[in-house]
N, C-alpha and C. Protein backbone atom coordinates (compact mmCIF):
# COMPACT_ATOMS: atom_id res chain seq x y z
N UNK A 1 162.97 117.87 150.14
CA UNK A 1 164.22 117.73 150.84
C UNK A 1 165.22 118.74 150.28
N UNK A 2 165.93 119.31 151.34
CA UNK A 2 166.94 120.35 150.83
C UNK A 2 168.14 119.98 151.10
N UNK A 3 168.93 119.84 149.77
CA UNK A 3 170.48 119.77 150.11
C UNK A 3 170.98 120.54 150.06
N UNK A 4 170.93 121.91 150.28
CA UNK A 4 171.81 123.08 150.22
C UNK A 4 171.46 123.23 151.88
N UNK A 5 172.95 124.33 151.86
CA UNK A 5 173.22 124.34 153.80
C UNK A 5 171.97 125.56 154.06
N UNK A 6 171.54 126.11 154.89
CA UNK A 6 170.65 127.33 155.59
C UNK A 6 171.30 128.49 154.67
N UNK A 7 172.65 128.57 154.86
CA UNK A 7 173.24 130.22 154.52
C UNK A 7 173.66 129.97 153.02
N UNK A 8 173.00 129.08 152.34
CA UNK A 8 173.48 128.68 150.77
C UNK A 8 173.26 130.02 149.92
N UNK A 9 172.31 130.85 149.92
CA UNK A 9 172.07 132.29 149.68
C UNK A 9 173.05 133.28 149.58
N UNK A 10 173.24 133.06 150.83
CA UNK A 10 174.41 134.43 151.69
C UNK A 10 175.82 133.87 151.04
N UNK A 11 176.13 132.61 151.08
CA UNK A 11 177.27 132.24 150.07
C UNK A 11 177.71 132.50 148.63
N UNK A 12 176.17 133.07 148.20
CA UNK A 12 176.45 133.37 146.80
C UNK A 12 176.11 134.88 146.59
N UNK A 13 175.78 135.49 147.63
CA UNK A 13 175.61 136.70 147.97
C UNK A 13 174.21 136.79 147.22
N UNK A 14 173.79 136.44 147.02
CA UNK A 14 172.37 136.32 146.37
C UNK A 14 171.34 137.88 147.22
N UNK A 15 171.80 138.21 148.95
CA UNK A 15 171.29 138.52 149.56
C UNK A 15 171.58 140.23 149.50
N UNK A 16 172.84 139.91 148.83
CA UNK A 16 173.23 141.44 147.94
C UNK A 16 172.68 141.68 147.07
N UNK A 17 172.31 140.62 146.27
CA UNK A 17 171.63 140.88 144.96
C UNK A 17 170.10 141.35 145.40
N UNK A 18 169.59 140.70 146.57
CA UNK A 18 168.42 140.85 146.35
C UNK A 18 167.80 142.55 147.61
N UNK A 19 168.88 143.02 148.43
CA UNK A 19 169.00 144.73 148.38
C UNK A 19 169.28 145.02 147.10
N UNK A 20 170.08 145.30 146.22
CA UNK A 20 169.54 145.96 145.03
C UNK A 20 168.53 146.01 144.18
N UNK A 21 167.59 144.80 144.39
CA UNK A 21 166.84 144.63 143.68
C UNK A 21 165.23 145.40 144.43
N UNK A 22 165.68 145.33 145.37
CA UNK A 22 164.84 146.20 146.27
C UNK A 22 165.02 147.42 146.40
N UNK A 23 166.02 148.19 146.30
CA UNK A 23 166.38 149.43 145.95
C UNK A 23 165.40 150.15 144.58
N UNK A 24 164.95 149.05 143.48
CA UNK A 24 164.69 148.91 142.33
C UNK A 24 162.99 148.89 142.31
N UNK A 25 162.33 148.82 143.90
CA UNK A 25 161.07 148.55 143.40
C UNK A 25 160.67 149.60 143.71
N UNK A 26 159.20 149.47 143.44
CA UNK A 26 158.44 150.61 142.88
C UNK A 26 157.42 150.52 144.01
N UNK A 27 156.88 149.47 144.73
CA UNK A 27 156.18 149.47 145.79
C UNK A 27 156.67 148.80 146.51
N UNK A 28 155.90 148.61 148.06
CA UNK A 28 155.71 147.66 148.82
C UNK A 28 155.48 146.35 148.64
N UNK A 29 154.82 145.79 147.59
CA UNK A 29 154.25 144.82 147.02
C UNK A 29 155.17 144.09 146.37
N UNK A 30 155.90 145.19 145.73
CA UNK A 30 157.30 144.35 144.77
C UNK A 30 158.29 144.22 145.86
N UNK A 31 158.63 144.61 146.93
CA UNK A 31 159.69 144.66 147.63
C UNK A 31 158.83 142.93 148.35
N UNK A 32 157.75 142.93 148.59
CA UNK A 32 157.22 141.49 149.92
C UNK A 32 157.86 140.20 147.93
N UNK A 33 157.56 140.53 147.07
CA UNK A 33 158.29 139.85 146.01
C UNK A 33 159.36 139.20 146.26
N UNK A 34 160.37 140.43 146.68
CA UNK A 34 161.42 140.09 146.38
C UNK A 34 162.14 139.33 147.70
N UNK A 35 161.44 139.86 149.05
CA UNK A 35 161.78 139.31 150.01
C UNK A 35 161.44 137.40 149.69
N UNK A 36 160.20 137.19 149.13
CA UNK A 36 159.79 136.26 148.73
C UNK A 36 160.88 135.15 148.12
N UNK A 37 161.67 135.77 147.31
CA UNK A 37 162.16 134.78 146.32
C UNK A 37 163.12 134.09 146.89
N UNK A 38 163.36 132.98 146.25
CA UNK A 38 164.94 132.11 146.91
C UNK A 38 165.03 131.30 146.29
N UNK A 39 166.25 130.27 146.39
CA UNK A 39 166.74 129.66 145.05
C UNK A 39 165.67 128.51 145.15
N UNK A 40 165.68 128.23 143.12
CA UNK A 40 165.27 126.92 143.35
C UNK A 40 165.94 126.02 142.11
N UNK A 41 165.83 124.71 142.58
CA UNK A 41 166.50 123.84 141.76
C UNK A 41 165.52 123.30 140.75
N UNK A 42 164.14 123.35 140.71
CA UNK A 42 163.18 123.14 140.05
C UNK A 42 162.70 123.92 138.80
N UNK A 43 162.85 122.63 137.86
CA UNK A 43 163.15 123.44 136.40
C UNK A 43 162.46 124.01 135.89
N UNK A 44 161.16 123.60 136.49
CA UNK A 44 159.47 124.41 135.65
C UNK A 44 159.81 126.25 136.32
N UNK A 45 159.93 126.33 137.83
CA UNK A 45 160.11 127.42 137.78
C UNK A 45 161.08 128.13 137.77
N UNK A 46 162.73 127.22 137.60
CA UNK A 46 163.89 128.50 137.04
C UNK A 46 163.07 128.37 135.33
N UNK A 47 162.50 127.82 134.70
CA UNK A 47 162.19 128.01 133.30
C UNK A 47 161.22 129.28 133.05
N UNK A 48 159.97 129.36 133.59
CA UNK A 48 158.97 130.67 134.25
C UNK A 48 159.54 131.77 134.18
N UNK A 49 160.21 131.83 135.49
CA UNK A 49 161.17 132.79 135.80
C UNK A 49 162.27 133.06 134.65
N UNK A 50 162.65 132.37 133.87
CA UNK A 50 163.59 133.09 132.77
C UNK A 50 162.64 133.77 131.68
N UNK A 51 161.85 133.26 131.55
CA UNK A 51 160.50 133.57 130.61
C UNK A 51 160.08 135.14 130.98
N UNK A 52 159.82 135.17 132.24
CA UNK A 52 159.32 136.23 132.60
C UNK A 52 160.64 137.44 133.06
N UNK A 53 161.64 136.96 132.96
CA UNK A 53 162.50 137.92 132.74
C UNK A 53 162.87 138.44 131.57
N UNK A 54 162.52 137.66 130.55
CA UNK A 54 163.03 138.09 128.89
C UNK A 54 162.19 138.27 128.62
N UNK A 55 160.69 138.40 129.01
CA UNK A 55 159.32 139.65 128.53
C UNK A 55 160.15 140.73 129.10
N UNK A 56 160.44 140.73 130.37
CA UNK A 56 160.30 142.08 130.69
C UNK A 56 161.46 143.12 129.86
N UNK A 57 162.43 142.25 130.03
CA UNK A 57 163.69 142.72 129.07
C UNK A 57 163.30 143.64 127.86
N UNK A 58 162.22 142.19 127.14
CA UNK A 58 161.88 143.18 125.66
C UNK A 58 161.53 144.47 125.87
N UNK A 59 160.17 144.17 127.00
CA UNK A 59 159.57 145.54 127.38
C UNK A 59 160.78 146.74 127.92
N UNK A 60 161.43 146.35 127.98
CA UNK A 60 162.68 147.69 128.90
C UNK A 60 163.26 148.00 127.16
N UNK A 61 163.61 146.98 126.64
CA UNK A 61 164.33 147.62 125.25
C UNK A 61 163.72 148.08 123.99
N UNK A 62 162.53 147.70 123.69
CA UNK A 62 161.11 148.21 122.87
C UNK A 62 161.04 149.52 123.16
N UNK A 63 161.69 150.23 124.60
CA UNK A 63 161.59 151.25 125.26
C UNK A 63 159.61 151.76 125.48
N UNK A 64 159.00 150.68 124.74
CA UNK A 64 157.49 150.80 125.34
C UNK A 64 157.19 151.68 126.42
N UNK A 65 156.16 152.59 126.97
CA UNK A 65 155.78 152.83 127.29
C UNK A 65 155.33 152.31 128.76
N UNK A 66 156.46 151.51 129.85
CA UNK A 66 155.71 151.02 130.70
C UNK A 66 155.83 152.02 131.74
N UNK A 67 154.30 151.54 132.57
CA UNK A 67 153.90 152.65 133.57
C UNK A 67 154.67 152.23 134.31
N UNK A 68 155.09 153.11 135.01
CA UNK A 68 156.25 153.12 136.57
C UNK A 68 155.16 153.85 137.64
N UNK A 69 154.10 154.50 137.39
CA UNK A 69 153.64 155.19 138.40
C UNK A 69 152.17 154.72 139.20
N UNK A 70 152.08 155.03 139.84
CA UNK A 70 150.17 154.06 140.38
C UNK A 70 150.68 152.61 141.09
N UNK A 71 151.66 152.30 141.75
CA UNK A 71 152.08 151.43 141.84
C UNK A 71 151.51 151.16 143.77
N UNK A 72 150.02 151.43 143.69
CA UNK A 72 149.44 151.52 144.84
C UNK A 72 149.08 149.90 145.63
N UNK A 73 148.90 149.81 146.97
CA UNK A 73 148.80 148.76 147.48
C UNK A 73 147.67 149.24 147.89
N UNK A 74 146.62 148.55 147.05
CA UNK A 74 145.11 148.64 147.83
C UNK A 74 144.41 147.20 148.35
N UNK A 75 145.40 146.37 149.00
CA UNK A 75 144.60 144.98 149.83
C UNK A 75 143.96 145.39 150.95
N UNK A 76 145.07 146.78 151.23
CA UNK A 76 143.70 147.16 152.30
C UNK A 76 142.48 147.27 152.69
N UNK A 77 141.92 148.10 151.52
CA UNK A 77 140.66 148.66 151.15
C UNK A 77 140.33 147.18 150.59
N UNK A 78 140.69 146.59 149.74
CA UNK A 78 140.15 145.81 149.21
C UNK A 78 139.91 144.45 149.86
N UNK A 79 140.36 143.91 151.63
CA UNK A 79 140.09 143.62 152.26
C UNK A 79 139.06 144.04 153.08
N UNK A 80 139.03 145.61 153.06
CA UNK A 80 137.61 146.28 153.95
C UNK A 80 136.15 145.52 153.33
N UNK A 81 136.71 145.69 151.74
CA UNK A 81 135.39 145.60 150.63
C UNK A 81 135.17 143.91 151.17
N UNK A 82 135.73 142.94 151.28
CA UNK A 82 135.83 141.56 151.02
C UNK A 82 134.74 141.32 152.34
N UNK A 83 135.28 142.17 153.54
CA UNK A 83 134.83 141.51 155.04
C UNK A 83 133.49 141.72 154.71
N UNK A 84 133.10 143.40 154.67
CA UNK A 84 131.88 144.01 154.51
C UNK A 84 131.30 144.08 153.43
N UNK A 85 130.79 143.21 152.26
CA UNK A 85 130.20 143.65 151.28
C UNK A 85 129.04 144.24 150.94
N UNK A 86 128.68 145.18 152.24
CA UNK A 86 127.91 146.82 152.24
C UNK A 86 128.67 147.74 151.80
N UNK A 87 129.88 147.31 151.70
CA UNK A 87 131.11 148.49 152.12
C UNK A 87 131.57 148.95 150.58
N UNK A 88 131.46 150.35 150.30
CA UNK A 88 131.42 150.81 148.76
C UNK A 88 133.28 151.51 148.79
N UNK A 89 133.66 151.48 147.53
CA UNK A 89 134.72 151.79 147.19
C UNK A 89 134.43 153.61 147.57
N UNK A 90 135.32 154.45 147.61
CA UNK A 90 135.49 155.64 147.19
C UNK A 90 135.87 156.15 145.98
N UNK A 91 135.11 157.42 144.93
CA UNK A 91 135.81 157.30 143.53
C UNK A 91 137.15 157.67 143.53
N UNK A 92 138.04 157.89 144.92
CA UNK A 92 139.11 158.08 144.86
C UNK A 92 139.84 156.53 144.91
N UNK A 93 139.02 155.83 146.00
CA UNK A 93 139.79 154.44 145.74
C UNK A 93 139.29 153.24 144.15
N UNK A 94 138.29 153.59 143.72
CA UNK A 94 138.31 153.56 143.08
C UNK A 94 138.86 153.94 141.42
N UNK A 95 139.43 155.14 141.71
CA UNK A 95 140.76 155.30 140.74
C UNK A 95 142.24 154.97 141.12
N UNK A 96 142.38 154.77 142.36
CA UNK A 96 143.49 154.56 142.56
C UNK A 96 143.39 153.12 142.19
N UNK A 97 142.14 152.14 142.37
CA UNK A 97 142.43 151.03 142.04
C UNK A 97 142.28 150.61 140.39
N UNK A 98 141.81 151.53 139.62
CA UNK A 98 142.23 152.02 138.00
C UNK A 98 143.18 151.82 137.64
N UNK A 99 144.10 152.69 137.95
CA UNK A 99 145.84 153.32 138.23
C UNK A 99 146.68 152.30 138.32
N UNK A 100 146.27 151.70 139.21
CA UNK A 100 146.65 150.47 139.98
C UNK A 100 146.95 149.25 139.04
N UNK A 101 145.85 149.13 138.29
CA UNK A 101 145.48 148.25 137.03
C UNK A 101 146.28 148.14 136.10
């Protein structure tokens, strides 16, 4: 049951927040993410979700080494592989799905 109104989002501009945050991704994949998300009042996953924002944090300030690049969407191919399992990777899709990794 939801007690917040339909436009409870757009009230908090949340919907601003979440164009910038899309401005911010790196694929297609992270952008269907972000379209994805919306509030929740449920504590296991605002708790998750803070979790997994303060890994990433460290990782941004550790200044680690994270890859930004290879940020490929291969469900395609990897749907071809699923239907047909005659159906062989290419060693190109096969590195892209490396990369990918």
């Amino acid at each position: 049951m939801n007690i917040y109104p339909e436009n409870f989002e757009q009230k908090l501009n949340f919907d601003v927040i979440r164009e910038h945050i899309i401005a911010k991704c790196l694929s297609p994949l992270g952008e269907e993410l972000v379209f994805a998300m919306s509030f929740s009042s449920d504590y296991e996953t605002v708790i998750t979700n803070l979790i997994q924002t303060q890994e990433f944090v460290e990782i941004i300030h550790s200044k680690a080494d994270f890859p930004t690049t290879y940020f490929l969407d291969m469900r395609h191919t990897l749907l071809g592989v699923e239907r047909d399992l005659s159906t062989w990777l290419s060693a190109e899709e096969v590195g892209d799905l490396v990369n990918s990794l």
